[in-house]
N, C-alpha and C. Protein backbone atom coordinates (compact mmCIF):
# COMPACT_ATOMS: atom_id res chain seq x y z
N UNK A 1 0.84 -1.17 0.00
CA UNK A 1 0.00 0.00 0.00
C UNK A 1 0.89 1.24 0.00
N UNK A 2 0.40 2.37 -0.51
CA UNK A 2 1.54 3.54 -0.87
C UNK A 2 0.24 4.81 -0.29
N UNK A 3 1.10 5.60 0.54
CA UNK A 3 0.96 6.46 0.72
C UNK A 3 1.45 8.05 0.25
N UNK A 4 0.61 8.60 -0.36
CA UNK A 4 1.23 10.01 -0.75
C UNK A 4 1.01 10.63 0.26
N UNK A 5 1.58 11.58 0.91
CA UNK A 5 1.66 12.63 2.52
C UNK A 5 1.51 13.97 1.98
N UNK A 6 1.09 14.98 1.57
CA UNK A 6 1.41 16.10 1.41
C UNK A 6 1.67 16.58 2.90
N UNK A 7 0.73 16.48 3.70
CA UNK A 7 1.25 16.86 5.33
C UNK A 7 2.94 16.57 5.58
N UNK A 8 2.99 16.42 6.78
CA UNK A 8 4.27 16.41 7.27
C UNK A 8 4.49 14.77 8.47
N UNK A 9 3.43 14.05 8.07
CA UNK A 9 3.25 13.06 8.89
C UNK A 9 3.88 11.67 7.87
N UNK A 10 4.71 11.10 8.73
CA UNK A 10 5.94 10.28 7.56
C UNK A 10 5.03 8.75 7.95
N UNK A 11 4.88 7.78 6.87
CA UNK A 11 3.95 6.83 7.05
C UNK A 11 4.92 5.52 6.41
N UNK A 12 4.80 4.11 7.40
CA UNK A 12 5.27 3.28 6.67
C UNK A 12 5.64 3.20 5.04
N UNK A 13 7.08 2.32 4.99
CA UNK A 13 7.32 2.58 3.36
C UNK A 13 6.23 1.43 2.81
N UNK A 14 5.90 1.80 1.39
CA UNK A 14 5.30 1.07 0.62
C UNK A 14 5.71 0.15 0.36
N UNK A 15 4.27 -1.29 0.48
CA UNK A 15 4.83 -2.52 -0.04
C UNK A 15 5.53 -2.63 -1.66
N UNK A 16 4.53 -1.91 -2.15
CA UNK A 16 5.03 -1.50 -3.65
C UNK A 16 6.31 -1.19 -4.13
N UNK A 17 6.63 -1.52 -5.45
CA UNK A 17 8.06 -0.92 -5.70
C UNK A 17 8.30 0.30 -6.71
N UNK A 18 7.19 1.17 -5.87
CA UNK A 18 6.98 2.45 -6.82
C UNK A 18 6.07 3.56 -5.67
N UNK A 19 6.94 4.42 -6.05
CA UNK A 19 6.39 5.55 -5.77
C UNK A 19 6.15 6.79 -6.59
N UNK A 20 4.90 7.39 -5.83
CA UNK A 20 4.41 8.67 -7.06
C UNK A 20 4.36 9.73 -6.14
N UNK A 21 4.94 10.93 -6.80
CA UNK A 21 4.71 11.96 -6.32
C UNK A 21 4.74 13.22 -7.21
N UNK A 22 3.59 14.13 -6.96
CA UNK A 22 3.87 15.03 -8.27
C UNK A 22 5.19 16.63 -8.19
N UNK A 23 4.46 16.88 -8.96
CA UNK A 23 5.97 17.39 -9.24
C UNK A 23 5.97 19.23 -8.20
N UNK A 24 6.73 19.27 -7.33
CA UNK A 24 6.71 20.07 -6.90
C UNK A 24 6.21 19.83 -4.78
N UNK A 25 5.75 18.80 -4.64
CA UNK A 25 5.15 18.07 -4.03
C UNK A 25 6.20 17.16 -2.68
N UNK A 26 5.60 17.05 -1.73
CA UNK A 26 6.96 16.39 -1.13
C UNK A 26 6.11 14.89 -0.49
N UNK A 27 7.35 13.30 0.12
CA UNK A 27 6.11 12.49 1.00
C UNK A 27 7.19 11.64 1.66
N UNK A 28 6.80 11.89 3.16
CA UNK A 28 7.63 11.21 3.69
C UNK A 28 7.30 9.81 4.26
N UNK A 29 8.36 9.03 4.11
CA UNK A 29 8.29 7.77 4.45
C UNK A 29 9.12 7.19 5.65
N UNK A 30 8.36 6.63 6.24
CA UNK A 30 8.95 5.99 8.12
C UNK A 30 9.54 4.40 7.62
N UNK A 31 11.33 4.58 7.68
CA UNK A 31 12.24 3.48 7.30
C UNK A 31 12.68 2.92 8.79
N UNK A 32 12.56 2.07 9.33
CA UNK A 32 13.20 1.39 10.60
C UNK A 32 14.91 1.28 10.25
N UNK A 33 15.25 1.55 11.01
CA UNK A 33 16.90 1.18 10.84
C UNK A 33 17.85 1.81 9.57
N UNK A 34 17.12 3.18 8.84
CA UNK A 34 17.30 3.87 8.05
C UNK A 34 18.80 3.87 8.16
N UNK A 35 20.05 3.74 6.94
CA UNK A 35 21.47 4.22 7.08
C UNK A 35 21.74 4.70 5.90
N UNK A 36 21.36 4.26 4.62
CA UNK A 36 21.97 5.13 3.56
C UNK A 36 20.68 5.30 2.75
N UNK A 37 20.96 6.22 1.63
CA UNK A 37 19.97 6.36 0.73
C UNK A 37 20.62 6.64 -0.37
N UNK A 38 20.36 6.69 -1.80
CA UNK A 38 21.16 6.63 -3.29
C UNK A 38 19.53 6.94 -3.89
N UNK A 39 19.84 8.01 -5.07
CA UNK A 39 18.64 8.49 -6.07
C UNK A 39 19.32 8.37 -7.02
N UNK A 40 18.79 7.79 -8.45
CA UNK A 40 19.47 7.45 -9.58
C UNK A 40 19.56 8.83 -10.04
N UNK A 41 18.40 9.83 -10.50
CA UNK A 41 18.35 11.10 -11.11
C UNK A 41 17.62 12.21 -10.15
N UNK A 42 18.72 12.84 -9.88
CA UNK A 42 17.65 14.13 -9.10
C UNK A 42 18.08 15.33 -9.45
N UNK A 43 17.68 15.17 -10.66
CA UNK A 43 16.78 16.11 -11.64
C UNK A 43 15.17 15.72 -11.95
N UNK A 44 15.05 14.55 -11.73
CA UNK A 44 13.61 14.20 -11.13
C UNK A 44 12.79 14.08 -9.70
N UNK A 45 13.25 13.48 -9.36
CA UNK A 45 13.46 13.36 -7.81
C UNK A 45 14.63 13.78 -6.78
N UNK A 46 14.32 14.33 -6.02
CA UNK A 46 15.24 14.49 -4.78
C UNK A 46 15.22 13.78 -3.29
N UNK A 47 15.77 13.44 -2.51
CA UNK A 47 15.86 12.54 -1.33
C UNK A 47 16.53 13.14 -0.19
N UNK A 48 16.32 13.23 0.67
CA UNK A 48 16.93 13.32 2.26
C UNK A 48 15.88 12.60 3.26
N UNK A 49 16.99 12.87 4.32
CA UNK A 49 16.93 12.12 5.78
C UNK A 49 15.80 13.50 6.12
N UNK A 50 15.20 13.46 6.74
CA UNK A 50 14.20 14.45 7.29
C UNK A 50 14.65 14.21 8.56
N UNK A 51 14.70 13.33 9.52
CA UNK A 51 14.64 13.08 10.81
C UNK A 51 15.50 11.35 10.90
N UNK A 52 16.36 10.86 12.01
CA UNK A 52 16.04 9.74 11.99
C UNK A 52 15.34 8.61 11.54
N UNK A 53 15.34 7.95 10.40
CA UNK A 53 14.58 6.53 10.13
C UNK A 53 12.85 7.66 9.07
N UNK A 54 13.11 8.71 8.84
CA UNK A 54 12.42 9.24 7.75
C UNK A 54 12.98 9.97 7.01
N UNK A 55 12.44 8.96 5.52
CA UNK A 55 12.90 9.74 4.08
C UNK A 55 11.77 10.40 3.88
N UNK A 56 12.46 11.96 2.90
CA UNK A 56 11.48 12.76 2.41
C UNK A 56 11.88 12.53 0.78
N UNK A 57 10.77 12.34 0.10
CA UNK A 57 11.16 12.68 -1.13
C UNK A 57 10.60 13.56 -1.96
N UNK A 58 10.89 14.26 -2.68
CA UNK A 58 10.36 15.46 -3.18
C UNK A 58 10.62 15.71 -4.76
N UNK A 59 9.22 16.18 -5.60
CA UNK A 59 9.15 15.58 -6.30
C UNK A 59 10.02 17.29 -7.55
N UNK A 60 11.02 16.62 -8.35
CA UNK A 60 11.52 18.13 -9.36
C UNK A 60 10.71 18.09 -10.39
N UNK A 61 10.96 17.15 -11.10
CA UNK A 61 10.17 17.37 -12.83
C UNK A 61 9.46 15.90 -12.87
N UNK A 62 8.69 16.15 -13.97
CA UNK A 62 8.12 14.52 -14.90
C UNK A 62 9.46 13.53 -15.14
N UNK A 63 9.16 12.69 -14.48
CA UNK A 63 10.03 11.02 -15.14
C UNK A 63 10.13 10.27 -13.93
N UNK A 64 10.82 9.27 -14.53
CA UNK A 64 11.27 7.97 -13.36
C UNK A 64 12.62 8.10 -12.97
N UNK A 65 12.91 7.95 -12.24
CA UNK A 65 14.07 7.21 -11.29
C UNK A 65 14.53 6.47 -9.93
N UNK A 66 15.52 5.68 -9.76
CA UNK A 66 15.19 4.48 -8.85
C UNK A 66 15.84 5.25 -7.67
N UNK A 67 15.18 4.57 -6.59
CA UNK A 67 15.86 4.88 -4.98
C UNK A 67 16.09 3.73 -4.31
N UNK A 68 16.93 3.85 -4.08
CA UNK A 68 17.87 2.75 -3.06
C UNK A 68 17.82 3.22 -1.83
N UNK A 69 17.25 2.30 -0.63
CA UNK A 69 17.54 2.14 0.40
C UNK A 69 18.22 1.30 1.20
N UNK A 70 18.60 1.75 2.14
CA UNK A 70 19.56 1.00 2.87
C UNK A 70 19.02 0.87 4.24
N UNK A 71 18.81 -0.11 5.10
CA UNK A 71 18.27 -0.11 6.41
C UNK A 71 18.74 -1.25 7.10
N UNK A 72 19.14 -1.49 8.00
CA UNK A 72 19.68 -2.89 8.72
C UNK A 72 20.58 -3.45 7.75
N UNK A 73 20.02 -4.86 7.51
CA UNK A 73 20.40 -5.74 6.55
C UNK A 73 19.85 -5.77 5.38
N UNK A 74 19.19 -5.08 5.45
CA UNK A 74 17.96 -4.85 4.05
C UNK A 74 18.13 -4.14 2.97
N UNK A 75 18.36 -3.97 2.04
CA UNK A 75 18.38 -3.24 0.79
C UNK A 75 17.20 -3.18 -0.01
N UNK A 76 16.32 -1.97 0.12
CA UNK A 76 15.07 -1.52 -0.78
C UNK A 76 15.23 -1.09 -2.03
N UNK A 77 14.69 -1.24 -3.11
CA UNK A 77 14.94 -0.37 -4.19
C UNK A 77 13.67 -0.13 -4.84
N UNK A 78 13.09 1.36 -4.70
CA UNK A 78 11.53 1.89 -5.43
C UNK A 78 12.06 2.51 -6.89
N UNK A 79 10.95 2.23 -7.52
CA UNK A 79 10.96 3.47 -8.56
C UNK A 79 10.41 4.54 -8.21
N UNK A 80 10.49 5.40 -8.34
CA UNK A 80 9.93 7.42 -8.24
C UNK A 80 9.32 7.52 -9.53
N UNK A 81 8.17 8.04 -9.08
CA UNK A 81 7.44 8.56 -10.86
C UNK A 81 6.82 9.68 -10.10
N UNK A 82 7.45 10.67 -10.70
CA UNK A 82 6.59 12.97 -10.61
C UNK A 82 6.44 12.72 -12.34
């Protein structure tokens, strides 16, 4: 299940391996054991740590690109579509 946030309230990451956000737009996501993060293009998307164990992502122009997470032992990887 995927949550878009325009608020400021960061919500479990999506089971999905995609995220949407439009363009101009921000949505934060609650990562347990959050340590690194990697954005393929941000000229589409942009990424930071907002707080401990929440990513914000925020949306620049129209297109895709992938995000890599890093958490524990775990390695996530979403697509971004603004």
């Amino acid at each position: 299940m995927l949550f878009v946030v325009p608020s400021m309230a960061a919500v479990p990451p999506p089971a999905q391996s995609s995220i949407v956000v439009g363009v101009g737009e921000k949505t934060l996501v609650w990562i347990p054991g959050l340590q690194r993060v990697a954005i393929g293009d941000d000229s589409v998307a942009d990424v930071a740590v907002a707080e401990k164990a929440v990513l914000e992502i925020s949306g620049r122009a129209p297109g895709e690109t992938t995000l890599f997470v890093f958490a524990g032992d775990e390695r996530r990887m979403w697509t971004i579509t603004v």
